[in-house]
C-alpha atoms as a PDB file:
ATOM      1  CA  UNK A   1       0.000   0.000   0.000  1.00  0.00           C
ATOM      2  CA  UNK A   2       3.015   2.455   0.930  1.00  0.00           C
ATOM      3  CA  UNK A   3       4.472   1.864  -2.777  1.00  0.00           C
ATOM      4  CA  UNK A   4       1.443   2.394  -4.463  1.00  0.00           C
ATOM      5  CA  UNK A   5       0.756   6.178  -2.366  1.00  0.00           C
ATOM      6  CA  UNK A   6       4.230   6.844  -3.121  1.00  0.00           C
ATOM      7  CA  UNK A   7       4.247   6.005  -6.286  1.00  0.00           C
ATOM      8  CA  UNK A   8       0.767   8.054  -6.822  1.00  0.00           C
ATOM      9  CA  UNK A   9       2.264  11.524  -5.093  1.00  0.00           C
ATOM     10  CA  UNK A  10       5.635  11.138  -7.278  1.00  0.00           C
ATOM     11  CA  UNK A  11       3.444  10.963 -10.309  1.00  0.00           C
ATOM     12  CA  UNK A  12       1.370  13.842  -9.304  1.00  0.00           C
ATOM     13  CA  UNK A  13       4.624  16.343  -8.730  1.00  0.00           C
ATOM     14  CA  UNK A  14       5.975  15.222 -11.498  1.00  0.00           C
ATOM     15  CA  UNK A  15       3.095  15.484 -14.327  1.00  0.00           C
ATOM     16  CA  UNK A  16       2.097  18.367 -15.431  1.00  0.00           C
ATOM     17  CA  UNK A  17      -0.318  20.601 -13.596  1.00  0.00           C
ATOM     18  CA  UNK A  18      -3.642  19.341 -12.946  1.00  0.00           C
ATOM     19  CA  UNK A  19      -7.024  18.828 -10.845  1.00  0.00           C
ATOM     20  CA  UNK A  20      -5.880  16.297  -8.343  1.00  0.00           C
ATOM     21  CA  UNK A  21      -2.156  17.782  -7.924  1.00  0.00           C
ATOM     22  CA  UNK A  22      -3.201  21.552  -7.178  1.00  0.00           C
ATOM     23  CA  UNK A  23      -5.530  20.221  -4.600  1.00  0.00           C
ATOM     24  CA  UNK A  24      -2.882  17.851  -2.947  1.00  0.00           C
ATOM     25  CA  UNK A  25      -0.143  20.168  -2.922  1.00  0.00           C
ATOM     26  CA  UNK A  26       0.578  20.373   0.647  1.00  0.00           C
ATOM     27  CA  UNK A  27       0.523  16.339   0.407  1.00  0.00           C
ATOM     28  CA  UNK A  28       2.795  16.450  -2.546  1.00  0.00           C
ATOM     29  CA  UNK A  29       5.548  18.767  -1.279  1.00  0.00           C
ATOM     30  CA  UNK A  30       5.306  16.924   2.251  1.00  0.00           C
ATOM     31  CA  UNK A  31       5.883  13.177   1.033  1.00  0.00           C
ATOM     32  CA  UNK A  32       8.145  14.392  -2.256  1.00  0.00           C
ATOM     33  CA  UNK A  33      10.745  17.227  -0.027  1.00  0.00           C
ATOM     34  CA  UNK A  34      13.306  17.070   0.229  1.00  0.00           C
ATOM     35  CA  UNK A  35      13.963  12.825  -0.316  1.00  0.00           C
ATOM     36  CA  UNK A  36      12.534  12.216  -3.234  1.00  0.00           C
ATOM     37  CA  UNK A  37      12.700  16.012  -5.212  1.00  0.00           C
ATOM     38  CA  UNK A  38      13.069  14.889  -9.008  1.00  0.00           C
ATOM     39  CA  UNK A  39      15.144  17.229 -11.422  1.00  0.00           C
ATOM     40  CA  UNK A  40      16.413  16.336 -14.577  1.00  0.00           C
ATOM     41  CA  UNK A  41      19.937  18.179 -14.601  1.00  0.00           C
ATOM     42  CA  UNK A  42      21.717  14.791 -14.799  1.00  0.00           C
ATOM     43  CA  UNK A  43      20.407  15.327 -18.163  1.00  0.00           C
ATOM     44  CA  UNK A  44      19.719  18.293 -19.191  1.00  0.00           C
ATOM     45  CA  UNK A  45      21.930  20.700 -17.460  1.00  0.00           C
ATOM     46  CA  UNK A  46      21.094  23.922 -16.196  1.00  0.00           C
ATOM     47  CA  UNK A  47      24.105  26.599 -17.051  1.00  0.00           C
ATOM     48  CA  UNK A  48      24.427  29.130 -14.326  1.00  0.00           C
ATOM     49  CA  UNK A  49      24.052  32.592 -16.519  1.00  0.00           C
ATOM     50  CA  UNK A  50      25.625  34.580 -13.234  1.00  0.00           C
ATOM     51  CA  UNK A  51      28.610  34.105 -11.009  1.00  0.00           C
ATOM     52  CA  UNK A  52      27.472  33.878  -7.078  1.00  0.00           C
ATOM     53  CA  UNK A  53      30.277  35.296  -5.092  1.00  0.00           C
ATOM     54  CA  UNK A  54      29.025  33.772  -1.221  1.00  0.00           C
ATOM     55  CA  UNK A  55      31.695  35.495   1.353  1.00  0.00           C
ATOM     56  CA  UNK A  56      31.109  35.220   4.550  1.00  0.00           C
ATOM     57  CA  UNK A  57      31.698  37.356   7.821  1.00  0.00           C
ATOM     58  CA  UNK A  58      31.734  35.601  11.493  1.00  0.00           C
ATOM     59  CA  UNK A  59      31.008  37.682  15.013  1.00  0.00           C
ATOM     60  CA  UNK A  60      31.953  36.470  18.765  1.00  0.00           C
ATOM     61  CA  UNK A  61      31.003  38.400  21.843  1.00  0.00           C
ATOM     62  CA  UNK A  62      33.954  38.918  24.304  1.00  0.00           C
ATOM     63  CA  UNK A  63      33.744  38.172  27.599  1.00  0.00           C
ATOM     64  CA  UNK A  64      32.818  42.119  28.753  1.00  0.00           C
ATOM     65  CA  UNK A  65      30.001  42.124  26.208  1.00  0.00           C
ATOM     66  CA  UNK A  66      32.259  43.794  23.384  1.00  0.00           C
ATOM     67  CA  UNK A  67      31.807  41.939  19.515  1.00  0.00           C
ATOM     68  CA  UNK A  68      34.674  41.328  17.366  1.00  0.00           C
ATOM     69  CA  UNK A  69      33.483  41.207  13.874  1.00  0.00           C
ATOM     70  CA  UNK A  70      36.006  39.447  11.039  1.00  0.00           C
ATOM     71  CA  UNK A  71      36.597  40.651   7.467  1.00  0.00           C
ATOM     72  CA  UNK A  72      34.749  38.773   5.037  1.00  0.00           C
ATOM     73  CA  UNK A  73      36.141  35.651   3.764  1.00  0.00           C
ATOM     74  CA  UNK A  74      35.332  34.245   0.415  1.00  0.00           C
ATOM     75  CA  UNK A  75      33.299  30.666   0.785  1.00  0.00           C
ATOM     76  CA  UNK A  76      32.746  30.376  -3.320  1.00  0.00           C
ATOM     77  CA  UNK A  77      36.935  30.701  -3.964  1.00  0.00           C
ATOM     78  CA  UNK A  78      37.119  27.686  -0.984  1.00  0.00           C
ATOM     79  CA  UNK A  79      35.334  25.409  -3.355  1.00  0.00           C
ATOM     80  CA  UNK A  80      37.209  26.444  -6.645  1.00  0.00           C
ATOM     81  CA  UNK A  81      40.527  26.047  -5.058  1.00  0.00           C
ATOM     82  CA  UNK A  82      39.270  22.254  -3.882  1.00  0.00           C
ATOM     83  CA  UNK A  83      37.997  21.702  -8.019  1.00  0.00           C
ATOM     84  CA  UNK A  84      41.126  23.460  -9.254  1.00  0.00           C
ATOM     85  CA  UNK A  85      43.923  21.097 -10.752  1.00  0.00           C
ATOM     86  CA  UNK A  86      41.885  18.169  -9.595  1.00  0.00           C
ATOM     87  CA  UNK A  87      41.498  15.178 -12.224  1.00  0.00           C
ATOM     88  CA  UNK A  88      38.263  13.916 -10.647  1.00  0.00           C
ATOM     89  CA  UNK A  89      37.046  16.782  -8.417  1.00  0.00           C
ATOM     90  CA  UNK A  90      34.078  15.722  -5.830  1.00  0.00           C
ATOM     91  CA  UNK A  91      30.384  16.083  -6.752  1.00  0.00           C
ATOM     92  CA  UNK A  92      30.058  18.286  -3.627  1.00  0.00           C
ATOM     93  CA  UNK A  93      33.123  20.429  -3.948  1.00  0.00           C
ATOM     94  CA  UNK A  94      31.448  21.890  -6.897  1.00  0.00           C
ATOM     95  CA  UNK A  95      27.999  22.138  -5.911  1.00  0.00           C
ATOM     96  CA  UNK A  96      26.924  22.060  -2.077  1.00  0.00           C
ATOM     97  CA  UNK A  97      27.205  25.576  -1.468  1.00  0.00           C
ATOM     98  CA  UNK A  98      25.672  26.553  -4.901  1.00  0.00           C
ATOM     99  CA  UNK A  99      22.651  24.277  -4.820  1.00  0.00           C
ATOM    100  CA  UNK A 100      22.270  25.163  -0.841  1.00  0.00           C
ATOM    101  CA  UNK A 101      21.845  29.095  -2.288  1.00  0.00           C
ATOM    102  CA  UNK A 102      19.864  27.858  -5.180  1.00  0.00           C
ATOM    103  CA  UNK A 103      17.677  26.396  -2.445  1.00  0.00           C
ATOM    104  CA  UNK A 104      17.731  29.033  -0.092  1.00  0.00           C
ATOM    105  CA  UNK A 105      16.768  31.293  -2.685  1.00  0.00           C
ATOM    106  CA  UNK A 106      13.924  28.798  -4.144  1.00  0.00           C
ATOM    107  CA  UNK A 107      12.471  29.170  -0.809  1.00  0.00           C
ATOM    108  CA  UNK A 108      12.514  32.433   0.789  1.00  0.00           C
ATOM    109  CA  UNK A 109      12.069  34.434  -1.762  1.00  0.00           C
ATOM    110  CA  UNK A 110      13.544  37.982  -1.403  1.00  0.00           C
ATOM    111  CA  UNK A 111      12.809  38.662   1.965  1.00  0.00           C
ATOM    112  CA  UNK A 112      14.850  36.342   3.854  1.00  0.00           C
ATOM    113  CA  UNK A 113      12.308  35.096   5.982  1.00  0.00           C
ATOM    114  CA  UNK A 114      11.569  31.174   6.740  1.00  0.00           C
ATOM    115  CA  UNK A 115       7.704  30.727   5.909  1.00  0.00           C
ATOM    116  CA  UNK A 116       7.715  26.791   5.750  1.00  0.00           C
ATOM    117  CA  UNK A 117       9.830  23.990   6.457  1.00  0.00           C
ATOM    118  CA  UNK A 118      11.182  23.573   4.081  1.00  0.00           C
ATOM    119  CA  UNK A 119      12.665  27.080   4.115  1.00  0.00           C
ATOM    120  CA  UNK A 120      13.759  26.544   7.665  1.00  0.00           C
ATOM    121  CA  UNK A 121      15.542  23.303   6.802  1.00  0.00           C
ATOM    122  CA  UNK A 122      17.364  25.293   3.820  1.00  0.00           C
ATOM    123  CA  UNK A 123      18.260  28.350   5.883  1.00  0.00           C
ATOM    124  CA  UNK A 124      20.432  25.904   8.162  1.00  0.00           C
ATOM    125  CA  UNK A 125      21.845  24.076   5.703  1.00  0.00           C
ATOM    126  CA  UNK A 126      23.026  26.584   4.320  1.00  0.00           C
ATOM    127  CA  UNK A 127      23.956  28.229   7.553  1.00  0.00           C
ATOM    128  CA  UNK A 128      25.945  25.064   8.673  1.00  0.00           C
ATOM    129  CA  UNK A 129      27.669  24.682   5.457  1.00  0.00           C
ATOM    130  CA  UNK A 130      29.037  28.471   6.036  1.00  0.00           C
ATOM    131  CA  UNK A 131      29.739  27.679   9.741  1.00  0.00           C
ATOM    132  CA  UNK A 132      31.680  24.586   8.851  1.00  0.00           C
ATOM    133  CA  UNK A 133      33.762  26.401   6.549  1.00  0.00           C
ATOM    134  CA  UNK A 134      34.107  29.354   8.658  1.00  0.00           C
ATOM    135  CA  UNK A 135      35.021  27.275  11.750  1.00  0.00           C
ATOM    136  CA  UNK A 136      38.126  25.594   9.330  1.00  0.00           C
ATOM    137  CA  UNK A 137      39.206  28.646   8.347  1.00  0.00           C
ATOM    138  CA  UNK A 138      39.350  30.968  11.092  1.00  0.00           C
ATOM    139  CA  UNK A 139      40.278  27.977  13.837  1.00  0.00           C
ATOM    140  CA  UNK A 140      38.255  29.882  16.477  1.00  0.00           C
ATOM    141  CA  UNK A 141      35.187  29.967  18.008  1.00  0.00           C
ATOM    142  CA  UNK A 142      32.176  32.771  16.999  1.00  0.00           C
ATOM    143  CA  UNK A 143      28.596  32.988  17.952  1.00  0.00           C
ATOM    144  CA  UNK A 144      26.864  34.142  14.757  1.00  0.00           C
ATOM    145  CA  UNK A 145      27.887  34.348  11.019  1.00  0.00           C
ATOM    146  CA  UNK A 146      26.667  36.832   7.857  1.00  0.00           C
ATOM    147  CA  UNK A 147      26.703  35.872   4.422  1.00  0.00           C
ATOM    148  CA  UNK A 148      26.417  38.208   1.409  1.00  0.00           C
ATOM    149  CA  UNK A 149      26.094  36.942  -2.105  1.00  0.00           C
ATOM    150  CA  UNK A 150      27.197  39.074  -4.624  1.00  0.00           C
ATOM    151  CA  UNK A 151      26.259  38.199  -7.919  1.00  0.00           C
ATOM    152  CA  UNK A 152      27.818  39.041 -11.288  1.00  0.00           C
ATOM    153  CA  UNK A 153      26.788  38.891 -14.673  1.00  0.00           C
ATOM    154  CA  UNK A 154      28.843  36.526 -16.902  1.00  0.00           C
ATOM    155  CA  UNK A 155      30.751  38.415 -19.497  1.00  0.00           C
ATOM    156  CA  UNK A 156      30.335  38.116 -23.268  1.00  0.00           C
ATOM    157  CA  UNK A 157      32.593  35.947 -24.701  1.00  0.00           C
ATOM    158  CA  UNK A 158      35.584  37.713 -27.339  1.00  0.00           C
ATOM    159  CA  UNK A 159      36.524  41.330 -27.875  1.00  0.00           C
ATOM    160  CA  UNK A 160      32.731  42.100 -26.516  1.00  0.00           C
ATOM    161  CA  UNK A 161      33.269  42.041 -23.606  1.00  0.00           C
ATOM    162  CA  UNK A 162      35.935  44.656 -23.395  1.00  0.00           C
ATOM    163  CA  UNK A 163      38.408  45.430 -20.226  1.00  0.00           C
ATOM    164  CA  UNK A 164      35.752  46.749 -17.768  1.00  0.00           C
ATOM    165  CA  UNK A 165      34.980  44.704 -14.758  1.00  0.00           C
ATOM    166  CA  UNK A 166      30.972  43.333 -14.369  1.00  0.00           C
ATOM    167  CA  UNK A 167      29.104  45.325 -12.593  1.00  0.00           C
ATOM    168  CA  UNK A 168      27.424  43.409  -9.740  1.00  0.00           C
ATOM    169  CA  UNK A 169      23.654  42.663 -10.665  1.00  0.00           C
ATOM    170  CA  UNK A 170      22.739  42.136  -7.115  1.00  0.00           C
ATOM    171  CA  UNK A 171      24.444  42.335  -3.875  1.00  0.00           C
ATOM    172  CA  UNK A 172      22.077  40.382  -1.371  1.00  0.00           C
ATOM    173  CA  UNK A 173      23.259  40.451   2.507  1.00  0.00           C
ATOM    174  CA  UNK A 174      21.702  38.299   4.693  1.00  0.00           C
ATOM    175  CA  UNK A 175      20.969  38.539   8.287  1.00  0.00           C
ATOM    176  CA  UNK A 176      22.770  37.366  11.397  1.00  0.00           C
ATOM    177  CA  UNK A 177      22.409  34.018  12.226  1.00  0.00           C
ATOM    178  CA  UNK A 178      23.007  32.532  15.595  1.00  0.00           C
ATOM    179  CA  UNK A 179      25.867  29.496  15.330  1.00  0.00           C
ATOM    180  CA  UNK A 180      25.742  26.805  17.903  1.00  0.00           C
ATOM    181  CA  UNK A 181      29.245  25.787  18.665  1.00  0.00           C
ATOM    182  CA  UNK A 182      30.369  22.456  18.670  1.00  0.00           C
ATOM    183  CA  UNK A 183      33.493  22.049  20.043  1.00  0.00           C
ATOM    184  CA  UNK A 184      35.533  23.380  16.873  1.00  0.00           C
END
């Protein structure tokens, strides 16, 4: 009985738009996300027509109240120097901290606000995959981090383009996030 419901609520997120799906959303999204979420990009690729720059600032309240804020750190050139000069570079170390902004962006919208689950469950993804990198970087601890995507048109190819640097199409920050340490 489980195989055939499952098999029924795939089908219905999956086929085009209809009757019984648009009434069964909620169901849909609830059984489908985030286990069983079918794309196609295996496929049928999806070429990124920006460049995300995700940098990253961390804060940590002394011990007489004062906050130390650091410089911002770059999180996107961490995963190009792990691809770069690598003959078989790791699924992840090109795409877990692009598809975690792809899906914190799918789900909040431009407000930065968490209005389902779903969002929430991005938001600390992506938050823990900034903390993570944050924490091997800066070897210290810190109670909350900021990120700020900056995101740049990709330039024409040939003459073009000409020498001038791309002017940023959006530069999104993000709020403060509380970071629960863990022993790092």
């Amino acid at each position: 009985m489980t195989t055939v419901f499952h098999v029924i609520l795939v089908f219905l997120h999956v086929a085009p738009a209809n009757t019984a799906s648009k009434r069964y959303t909620p169901l849909i999204n609830a059984w489908v996300y985030p286990f069983f979420e079918q794309n196609w990009r295996l496929f049928a690729p999806d070429p990124e027509s920006v460049n995300r720059k995700i940098l990253a600032r961390t804060a940590h309240t002394g011990p007489g109240g004062s906050v130390q804020v650091s410089s911002w750190f770059d999180l996107t050139a961490i995963d190009s120097s792990a691809v770069r000069h690598q003959a078989f570079p790791s699924h992840t170390a090109q795409n877990m901290l692009r598809r975690a902004w792809a899906g914190y962006v799918d789900s909040h919208g431009g407000d930065d606000k968490a209005r389902t689950e779903r969002a929430l469950m991005m938001q600390k993804y992506l938050r823990n995959i900034a903390a993570d990198r944050a924490t091997a970087r800066h070897r210290g601890t810190f109670d909350f981090i900021q990120l700020r995507v900056v995101t740049l048109p990709i330039a024409a190819p040939g003459p073009a383009a000409g020498n001038r640097p791309p002017t940023p199409v959006e530069n999104r920050l993000l709020p403060w996030w509380k970071v629960t340490r863990h022993g790092k």
